[in-house]
PDB file of N, CA and C in Angstrom:
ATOM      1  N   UNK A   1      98.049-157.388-219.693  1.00  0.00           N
ATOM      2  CA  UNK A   1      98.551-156.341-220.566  1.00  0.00           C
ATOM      3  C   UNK A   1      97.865-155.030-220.239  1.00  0.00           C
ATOM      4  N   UNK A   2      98.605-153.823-220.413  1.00  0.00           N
ATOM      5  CA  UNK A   2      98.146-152.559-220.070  1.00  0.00           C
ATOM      6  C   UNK A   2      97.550-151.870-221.551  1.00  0.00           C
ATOM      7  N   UNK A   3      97.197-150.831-220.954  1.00  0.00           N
ATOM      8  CA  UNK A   3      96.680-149.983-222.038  1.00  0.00           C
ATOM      9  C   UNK A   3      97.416-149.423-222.782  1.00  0.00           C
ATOM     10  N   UNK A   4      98.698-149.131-222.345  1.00  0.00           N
ATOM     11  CA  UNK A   4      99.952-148.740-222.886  1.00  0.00           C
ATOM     12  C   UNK A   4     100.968-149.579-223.456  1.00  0.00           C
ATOM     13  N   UNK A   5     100.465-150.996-223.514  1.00  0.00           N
ATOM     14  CA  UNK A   5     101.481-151.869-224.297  1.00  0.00           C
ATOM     15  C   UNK A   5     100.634-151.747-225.682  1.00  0.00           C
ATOM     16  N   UNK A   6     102.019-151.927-226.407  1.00  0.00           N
ATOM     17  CA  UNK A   6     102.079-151.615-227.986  1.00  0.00           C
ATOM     18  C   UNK A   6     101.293-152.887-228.473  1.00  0.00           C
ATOM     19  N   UNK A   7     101.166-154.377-228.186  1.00  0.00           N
ATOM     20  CA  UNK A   7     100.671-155.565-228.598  1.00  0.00           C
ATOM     21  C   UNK A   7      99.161-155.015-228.503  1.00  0.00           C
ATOM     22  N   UNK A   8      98.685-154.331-227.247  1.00  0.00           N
ATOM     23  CA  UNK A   8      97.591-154.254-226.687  1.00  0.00           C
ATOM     24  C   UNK A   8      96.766-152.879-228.174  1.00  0.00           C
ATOM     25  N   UNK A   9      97.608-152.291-228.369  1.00  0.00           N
ATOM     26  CA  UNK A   9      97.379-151.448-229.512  1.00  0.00           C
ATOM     27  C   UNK A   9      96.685-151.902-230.988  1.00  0.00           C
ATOM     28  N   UNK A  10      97.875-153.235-231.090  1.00  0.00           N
ATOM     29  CA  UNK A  10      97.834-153.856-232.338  1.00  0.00           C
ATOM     30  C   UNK A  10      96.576-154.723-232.135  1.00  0.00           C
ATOM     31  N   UNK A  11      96.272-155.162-231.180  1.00  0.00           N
ATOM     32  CA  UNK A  11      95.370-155.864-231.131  1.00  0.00           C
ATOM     33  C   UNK A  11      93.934-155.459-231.182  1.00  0.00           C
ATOM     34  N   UNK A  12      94.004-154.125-230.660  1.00  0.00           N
ATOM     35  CA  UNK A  12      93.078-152.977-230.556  1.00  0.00           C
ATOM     36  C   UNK A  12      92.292-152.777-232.415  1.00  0.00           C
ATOM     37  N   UNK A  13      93.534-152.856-232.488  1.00  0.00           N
ATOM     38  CA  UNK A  13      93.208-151.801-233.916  1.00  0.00           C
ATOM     39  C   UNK A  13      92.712-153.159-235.033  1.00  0.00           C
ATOM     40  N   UNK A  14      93.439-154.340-234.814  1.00  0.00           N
ATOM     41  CA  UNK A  14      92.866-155.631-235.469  1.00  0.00           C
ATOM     42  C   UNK A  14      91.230-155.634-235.178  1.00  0.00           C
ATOM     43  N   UNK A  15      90.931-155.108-233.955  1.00  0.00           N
ATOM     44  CA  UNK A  15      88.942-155.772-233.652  1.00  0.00           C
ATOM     45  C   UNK A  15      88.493-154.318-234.790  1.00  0.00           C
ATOM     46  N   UNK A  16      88.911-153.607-234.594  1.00  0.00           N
ATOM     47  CA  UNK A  16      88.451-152.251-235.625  1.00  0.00           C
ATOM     48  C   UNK A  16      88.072-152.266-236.967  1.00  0.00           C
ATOM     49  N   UNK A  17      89.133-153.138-237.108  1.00  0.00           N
ATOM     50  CA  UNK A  17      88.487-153.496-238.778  1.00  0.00           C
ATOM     51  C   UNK A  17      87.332-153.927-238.827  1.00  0.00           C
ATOM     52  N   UNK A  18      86.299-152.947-239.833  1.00  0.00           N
ATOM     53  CA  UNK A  18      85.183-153.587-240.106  1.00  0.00           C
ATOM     54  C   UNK A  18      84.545-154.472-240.891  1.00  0.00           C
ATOM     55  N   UNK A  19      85.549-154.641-241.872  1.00  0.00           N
ATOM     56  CA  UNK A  19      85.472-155.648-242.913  1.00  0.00           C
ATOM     57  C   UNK A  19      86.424-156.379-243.668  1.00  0.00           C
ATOM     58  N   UNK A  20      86.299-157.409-244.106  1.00  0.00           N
ATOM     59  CA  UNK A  20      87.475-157.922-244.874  1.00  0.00           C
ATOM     60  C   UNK A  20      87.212-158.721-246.006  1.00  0.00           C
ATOM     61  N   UNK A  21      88.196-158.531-247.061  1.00  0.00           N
ATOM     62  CA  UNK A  21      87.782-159.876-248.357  1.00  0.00           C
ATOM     63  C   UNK A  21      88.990-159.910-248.949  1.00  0.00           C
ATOM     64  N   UNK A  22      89.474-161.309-248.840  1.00  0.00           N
ATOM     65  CA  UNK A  22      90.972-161.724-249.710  1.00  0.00           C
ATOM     66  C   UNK A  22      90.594-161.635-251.258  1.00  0.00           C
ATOM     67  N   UNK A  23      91.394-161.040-251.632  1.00  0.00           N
ATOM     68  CA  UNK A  23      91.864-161.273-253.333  1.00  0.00           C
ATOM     69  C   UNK A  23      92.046-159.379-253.903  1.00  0.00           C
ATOM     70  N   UNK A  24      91.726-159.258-255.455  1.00  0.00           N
ATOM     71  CA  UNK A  24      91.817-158.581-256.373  1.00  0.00           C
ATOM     72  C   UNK A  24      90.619-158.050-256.569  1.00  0.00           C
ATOM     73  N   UNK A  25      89.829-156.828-257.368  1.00  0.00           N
ATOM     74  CA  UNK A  25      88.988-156.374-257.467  1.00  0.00           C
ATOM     75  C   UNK A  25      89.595-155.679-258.938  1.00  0.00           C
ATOM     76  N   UNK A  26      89.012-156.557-259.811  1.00  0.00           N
ATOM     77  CA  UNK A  26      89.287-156.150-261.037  1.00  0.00           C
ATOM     78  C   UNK A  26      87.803-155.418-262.405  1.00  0.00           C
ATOM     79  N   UNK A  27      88.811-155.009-262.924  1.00  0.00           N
ATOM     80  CA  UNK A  27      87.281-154.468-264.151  1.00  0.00           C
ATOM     81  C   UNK A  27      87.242-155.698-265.275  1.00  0.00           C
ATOM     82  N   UNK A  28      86.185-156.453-265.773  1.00  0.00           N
ATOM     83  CA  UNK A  28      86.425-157.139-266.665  1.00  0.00           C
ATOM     84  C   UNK A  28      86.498-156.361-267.862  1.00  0.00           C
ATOM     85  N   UNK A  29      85.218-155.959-267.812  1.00  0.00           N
ATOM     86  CA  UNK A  29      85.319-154.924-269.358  1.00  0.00           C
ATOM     87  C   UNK A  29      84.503-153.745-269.196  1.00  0.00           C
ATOM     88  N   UNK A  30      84.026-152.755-269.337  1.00  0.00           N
ATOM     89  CA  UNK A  30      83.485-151.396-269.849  1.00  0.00           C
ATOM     90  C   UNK A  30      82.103-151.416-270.566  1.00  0.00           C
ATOM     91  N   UNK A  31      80.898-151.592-269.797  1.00  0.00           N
ATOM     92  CA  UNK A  31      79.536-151.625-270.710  1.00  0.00           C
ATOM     93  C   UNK A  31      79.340-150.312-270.899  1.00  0.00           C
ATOM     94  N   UNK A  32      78.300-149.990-271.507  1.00  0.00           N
ATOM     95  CA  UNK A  32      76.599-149.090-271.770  1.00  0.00           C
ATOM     96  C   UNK A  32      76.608-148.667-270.608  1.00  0.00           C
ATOM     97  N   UNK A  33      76.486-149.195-269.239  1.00  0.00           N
ATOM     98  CA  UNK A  33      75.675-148.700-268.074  1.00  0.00           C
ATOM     99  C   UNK A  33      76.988-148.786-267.124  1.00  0.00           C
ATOM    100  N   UNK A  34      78.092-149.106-267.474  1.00  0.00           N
ATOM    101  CA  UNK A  34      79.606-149.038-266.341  1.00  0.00           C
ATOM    102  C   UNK A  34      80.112-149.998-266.638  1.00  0.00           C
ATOM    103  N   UNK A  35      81.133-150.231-265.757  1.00  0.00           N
ATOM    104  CA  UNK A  35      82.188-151.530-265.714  1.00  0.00           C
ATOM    105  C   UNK A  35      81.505-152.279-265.386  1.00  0.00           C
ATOM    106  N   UNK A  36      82.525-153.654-265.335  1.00  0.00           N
ATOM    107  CA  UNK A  36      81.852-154.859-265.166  1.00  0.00           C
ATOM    108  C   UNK A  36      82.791-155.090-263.742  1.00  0.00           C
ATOM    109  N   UNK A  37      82.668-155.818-262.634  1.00  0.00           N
ATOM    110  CA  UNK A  37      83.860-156.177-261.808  1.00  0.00           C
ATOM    111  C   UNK A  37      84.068-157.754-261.463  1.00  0.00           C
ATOM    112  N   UNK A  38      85.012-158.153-261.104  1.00  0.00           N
ATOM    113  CA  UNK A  38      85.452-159.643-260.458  1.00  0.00           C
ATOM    114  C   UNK A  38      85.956-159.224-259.512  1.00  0.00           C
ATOM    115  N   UNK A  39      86.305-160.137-258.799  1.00  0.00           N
ATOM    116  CA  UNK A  39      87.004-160.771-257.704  1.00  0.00           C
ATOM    117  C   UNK A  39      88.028-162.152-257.772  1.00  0.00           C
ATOM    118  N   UNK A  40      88.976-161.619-257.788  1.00  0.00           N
ATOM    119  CA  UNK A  40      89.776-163.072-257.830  1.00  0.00           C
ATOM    120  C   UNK A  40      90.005-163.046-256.676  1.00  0.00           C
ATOM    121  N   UNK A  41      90.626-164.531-256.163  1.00  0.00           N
ATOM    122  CA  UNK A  41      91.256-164.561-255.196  1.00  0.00           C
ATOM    123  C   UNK A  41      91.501-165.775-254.645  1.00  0.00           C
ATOM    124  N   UNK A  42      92.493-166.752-254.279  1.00  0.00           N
ATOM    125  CA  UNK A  42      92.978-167.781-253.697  1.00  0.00           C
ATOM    126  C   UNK A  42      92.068-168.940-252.544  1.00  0.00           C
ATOM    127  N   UNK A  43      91.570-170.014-252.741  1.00  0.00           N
ATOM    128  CA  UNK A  43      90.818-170.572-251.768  1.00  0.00           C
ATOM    129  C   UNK A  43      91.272-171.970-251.848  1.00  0.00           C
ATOM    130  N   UNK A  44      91.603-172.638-250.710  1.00  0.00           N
ATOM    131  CA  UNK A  44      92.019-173.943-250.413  1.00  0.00           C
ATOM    132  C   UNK A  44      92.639-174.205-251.643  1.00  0.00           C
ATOM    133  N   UNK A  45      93.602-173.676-252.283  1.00  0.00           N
ATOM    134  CA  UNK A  45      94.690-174.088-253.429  1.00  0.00           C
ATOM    135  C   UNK A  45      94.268-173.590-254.625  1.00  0.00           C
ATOM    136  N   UNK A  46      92.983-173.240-254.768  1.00  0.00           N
ATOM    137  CA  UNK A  46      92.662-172.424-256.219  1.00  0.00           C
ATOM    138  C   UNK A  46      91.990-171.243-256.283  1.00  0.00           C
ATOM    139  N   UNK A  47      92.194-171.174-257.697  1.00  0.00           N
ATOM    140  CA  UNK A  47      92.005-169.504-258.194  1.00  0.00           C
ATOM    141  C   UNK A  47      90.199-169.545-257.479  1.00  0.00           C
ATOM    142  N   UNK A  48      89.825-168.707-257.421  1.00  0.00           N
ATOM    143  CA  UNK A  48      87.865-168.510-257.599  1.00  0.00           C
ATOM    144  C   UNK A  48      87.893-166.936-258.190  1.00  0.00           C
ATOM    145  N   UNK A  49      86.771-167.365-258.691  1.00  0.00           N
ATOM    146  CA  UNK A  49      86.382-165.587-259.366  1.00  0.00           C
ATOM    147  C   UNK A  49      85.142-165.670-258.934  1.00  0.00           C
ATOM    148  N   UNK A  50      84.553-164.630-258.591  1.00  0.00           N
ATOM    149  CA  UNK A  50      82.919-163.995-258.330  1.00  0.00           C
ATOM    150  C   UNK A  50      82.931-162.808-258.844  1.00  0.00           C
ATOM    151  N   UNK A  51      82.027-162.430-259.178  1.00  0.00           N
ATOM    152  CA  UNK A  51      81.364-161.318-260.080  1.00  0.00           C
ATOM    153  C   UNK A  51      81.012-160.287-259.113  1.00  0.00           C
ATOM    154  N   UNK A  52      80.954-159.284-259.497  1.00  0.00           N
ATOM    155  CA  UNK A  52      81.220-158.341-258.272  1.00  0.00           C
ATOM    156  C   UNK A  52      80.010-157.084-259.279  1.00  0.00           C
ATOM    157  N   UNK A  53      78.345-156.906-258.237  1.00  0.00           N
ATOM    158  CA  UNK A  53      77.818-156.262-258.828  1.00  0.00           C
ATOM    159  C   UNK A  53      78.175-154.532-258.841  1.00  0.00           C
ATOM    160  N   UNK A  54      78.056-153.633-259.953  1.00  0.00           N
ATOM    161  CA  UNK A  54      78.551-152.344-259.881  1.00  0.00           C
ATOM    162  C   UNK A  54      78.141-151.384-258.102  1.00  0.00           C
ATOM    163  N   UNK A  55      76.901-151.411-257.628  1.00  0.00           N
ATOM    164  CA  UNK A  55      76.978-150.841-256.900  1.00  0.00           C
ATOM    165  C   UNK A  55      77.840-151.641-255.257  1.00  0.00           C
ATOM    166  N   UNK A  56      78.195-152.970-255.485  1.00  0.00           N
ATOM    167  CA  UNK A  56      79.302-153.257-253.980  1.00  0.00           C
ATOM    168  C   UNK A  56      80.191-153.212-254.560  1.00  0.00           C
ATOM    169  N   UNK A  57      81.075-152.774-255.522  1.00  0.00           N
ATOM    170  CA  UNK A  57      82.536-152.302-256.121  1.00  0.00           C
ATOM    171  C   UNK A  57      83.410-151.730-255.275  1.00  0.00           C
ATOM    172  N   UNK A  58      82.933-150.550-254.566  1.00  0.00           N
ATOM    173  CA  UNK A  58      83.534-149.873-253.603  1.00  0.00           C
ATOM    174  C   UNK A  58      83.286-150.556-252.373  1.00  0.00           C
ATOM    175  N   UNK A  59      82.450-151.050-251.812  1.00  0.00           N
ATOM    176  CA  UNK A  59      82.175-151.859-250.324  1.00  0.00           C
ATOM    177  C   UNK A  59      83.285-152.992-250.624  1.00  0.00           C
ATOM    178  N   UNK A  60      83.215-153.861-251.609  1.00  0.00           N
ATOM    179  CA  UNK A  60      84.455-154.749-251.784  1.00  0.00           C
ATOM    180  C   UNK A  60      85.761-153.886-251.603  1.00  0.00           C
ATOM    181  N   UNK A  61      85.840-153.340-252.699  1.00  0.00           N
ATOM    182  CA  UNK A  61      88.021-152.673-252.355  1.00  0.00           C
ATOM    183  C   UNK A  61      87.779-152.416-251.120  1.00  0.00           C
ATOM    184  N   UNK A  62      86.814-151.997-250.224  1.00  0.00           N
ATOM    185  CA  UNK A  62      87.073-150.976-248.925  1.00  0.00           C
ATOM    186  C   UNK A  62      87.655-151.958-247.792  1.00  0.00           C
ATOM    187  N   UNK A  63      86.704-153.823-248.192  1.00  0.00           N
ATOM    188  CA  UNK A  63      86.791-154.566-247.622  1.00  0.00           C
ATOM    189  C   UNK A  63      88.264-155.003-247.750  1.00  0.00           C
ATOM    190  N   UNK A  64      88.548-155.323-249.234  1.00  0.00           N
ATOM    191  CA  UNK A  64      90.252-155.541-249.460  1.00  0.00           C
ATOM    192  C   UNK A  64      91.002-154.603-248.691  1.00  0.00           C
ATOM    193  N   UNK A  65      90.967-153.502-248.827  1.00  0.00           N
ATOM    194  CA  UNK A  65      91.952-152.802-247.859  1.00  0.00           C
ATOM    195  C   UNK A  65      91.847-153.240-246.396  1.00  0.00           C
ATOM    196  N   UNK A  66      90.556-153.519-245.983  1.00  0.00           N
ATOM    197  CA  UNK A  66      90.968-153.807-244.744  1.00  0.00           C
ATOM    198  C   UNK A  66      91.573-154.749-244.327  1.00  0.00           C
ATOM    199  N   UNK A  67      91.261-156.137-245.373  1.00  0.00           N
ATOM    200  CA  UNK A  67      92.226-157.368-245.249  1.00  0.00           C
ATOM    201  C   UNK A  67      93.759-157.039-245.397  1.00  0.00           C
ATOM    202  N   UNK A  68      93.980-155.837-246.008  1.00  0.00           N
ATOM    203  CA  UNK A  68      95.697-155.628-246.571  1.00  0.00           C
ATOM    204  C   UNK A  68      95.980-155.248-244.791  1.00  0.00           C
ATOM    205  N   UNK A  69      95.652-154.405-244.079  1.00  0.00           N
ATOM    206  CA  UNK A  69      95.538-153.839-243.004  1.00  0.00           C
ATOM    207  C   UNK A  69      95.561-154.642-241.745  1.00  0.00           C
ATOM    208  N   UNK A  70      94.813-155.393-242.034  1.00  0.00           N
ATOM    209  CA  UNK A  70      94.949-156.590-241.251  1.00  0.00           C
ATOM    210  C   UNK A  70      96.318-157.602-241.639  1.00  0.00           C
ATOM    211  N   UNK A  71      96.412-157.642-242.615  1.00  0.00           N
ATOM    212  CA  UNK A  71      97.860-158.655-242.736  1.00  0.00           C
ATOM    213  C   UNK A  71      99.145-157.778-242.177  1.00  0.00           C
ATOM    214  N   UNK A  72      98.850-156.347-242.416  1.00  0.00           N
ATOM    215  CA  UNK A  72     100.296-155.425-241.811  1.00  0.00           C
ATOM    216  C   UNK A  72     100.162-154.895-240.466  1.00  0.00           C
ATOM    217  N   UNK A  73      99.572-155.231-239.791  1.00  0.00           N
ATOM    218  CA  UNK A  73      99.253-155.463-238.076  1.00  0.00           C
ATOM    219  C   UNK A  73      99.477-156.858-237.723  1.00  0.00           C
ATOM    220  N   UNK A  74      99.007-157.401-238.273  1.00  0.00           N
ATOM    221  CA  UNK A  74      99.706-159.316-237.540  1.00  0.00           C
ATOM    222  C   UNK A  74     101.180-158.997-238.008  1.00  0.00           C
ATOM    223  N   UNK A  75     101.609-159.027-238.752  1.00  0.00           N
ATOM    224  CA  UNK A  75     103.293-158.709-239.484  1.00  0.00           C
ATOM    225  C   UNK A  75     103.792-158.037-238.306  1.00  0.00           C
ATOM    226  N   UNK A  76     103.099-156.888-237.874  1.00  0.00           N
ATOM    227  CA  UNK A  76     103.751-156.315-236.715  1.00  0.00           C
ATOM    228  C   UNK A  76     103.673-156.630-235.554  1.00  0.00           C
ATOM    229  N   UNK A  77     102.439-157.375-235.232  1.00  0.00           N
ATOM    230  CA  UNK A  77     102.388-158.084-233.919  1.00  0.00           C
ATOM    231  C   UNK A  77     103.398-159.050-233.245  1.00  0.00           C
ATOM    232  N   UNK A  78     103.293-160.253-234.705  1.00  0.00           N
ATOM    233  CA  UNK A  78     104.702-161.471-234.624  1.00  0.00           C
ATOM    234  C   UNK A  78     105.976-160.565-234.972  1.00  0.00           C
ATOM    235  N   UNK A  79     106.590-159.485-235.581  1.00  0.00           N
ATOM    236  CA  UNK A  79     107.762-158.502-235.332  1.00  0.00           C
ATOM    237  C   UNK A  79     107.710-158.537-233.728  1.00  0.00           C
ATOM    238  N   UNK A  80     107.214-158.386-233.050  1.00  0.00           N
ATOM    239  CA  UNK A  80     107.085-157.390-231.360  1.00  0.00           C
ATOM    240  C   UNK A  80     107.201-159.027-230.841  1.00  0.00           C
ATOM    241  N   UNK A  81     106.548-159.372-231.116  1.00  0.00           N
ATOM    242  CA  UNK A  81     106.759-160.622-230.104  1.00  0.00           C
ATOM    243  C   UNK A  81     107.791-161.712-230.035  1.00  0.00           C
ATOM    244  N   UNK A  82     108.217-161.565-231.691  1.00  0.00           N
ATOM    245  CA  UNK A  82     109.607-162.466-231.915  1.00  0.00           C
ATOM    246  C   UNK A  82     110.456-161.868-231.453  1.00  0.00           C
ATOM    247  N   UNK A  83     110.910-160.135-231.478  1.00  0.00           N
ATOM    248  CA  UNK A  83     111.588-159.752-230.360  1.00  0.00           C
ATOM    249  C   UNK A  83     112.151-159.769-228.973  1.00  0.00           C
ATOM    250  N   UNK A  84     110.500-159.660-228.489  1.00  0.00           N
ATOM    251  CA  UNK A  84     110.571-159.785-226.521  1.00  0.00           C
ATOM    252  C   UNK A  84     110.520-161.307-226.811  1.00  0.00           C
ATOM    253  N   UNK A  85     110.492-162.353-227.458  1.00  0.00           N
ATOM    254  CA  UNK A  85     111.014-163.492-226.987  1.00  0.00           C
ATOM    255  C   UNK A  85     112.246-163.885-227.144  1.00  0.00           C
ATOM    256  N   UNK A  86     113.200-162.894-227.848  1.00  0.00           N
ATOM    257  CA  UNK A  86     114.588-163.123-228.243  1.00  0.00           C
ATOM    258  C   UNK A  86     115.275-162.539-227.452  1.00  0.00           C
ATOM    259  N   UNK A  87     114.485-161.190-226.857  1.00  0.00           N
ATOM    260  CA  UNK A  87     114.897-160.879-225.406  1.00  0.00           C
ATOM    261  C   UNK A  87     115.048-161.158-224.300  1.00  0.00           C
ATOM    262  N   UNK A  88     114.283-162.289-224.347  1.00  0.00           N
ATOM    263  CA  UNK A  88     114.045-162.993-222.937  1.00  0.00           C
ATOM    264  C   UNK A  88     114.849-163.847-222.797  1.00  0.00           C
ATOM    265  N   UNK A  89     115.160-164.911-224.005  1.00  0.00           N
ATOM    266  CA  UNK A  89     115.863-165.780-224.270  1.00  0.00           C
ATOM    267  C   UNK A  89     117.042-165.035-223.768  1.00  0.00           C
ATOM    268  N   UNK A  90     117.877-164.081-224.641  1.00  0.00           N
ATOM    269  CA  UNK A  90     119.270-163.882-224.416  1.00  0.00           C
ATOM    270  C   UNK A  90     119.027-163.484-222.882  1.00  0.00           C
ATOM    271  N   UNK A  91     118.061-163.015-222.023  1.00  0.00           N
ATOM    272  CA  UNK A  91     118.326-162.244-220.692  1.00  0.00           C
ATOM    273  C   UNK A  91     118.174-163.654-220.242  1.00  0.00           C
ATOM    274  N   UNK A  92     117.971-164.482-220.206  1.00  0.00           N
ATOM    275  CA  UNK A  92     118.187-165.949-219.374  1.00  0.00           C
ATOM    276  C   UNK A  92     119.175-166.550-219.729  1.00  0.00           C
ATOM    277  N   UNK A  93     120.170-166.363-220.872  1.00  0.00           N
ATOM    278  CA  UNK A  93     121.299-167.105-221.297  1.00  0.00           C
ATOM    279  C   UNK A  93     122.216-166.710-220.465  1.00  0.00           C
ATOM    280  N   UNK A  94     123.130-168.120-219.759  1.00  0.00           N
ATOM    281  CA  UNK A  94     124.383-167.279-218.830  1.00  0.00           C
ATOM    282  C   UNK A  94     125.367-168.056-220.245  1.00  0.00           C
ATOM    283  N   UNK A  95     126.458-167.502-220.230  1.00  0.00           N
ATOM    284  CA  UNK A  95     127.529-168.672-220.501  1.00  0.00           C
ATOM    285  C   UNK A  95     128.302-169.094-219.637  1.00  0.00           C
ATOM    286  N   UNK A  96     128.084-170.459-220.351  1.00  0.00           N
ATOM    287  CA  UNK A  96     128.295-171.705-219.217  1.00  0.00           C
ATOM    288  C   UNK A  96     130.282-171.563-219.305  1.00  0.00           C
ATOM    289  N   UNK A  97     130.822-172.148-218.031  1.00  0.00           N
ATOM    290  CA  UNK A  97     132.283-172.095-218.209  1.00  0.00           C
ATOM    291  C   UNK A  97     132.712-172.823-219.220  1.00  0.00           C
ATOM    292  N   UNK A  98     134.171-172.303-219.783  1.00  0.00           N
ATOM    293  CA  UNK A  98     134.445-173.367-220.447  1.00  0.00           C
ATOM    294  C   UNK A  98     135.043-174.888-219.642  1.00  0.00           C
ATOM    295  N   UNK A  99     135.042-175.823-220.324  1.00  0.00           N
ATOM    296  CA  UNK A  99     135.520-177.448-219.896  1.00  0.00           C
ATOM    297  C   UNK A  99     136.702-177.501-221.061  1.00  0.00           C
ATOM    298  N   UNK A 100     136.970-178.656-220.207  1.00  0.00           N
ATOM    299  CA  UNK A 100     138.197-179.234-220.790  1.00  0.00           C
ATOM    300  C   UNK A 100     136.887-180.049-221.788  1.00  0.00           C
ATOM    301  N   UNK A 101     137.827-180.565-223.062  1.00  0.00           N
ATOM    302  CA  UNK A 101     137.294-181.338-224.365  1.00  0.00           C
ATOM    303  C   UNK A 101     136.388-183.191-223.488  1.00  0.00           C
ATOM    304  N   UNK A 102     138.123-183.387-223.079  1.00  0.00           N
ATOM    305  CA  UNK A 102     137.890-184.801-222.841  1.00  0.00           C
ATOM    306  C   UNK A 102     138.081-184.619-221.186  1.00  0.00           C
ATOM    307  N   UNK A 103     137.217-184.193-220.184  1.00  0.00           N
ATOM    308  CA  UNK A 103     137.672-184.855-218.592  1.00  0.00           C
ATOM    309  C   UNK A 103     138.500-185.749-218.280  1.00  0.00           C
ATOM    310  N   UNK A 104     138.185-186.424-218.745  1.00  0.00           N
ATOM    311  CA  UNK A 104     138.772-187.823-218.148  1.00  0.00           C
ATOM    312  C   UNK A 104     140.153-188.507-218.685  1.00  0.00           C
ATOM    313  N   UNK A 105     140.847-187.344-219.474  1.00  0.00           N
ATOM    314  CA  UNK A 105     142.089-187.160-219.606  1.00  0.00           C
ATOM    315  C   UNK A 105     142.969-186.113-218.607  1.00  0.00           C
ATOM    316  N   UNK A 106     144.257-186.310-218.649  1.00  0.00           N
ATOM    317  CA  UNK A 106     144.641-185.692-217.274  1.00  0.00           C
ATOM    318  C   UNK A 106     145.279-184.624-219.190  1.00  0.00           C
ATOM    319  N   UNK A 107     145.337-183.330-218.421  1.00  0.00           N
ATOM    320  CA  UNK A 107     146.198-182.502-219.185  1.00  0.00           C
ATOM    321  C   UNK A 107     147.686-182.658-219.409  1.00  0.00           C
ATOM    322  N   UNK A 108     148.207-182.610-220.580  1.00  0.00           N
ATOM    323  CA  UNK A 108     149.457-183.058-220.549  1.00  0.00           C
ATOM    324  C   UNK A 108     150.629-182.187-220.285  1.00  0.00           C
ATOM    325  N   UNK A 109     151.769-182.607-219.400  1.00  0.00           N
ATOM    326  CA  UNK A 109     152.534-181.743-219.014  1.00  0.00           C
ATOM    327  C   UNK A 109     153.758-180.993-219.993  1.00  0.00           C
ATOM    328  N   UNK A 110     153.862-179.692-219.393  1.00  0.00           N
ATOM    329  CA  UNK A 110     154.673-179.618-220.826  1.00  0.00           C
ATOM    330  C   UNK A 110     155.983-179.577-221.016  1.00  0.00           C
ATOM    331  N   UNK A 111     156.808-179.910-221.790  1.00  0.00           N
ATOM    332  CA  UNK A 111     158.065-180.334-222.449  1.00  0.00           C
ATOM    333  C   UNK A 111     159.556-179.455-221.988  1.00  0.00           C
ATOM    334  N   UNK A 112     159.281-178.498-221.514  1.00  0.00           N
ATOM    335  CA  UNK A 112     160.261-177.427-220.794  1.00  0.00           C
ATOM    336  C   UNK A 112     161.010-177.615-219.699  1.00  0.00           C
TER     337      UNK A 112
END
């Protein structure tokens, strides 16, 4: 792959990300000294929550965004590639002649 292919781009920009974390970054409630935060988020079939201390609040979302970022670059990667393989496919498809149904019947002559 060249420097100028678009995969080579996407792929580029996937090592870039510097961080990542699946789920939500929510406020539980509003103290004295700030919010409170969680983390939800999906693991081998269930919910998990972790507590999310006030000063990594922002290092977390920054991380979520990069996971969102990362899911809309693979999306575009498999777009590009399900393409040039649908391209390739149809540029190797000939159509084949047509046949008779049954060969091994003689065609029947007609009535005129």
């Amino acid at each position: 792959m060249n420097a100028s292919n678009p995969l080579t781009s996407i792929l580029q920009q996937i090592a870039a990300i510097p961080a990542m974390e699946r789920g939500k970054l929510s406020i539980i409630k509003e103290g004295s000294a700030g919010p409170y935060y969680k983390l939800q988020a999906r693991e081998e079939g269930k919910n998990v929550t972790r507590y999310i201390p006030r000063e990594q609040a922002s290092a977390v979302q920054e991380a979520i965004a990069g996971y969102q970022q990362f899911e809309a670059l693979t999306e575009a990667y498999a777009r590009q590639v399900i393409t040039a393989t649908r391209a390739a496919r149809a540029a190797d498809f000939k159509k084949k002649p047509a046949r008779r149904k049954f060969p091994w019947r003689k065609p029947k002559k007609s009535s005129t």
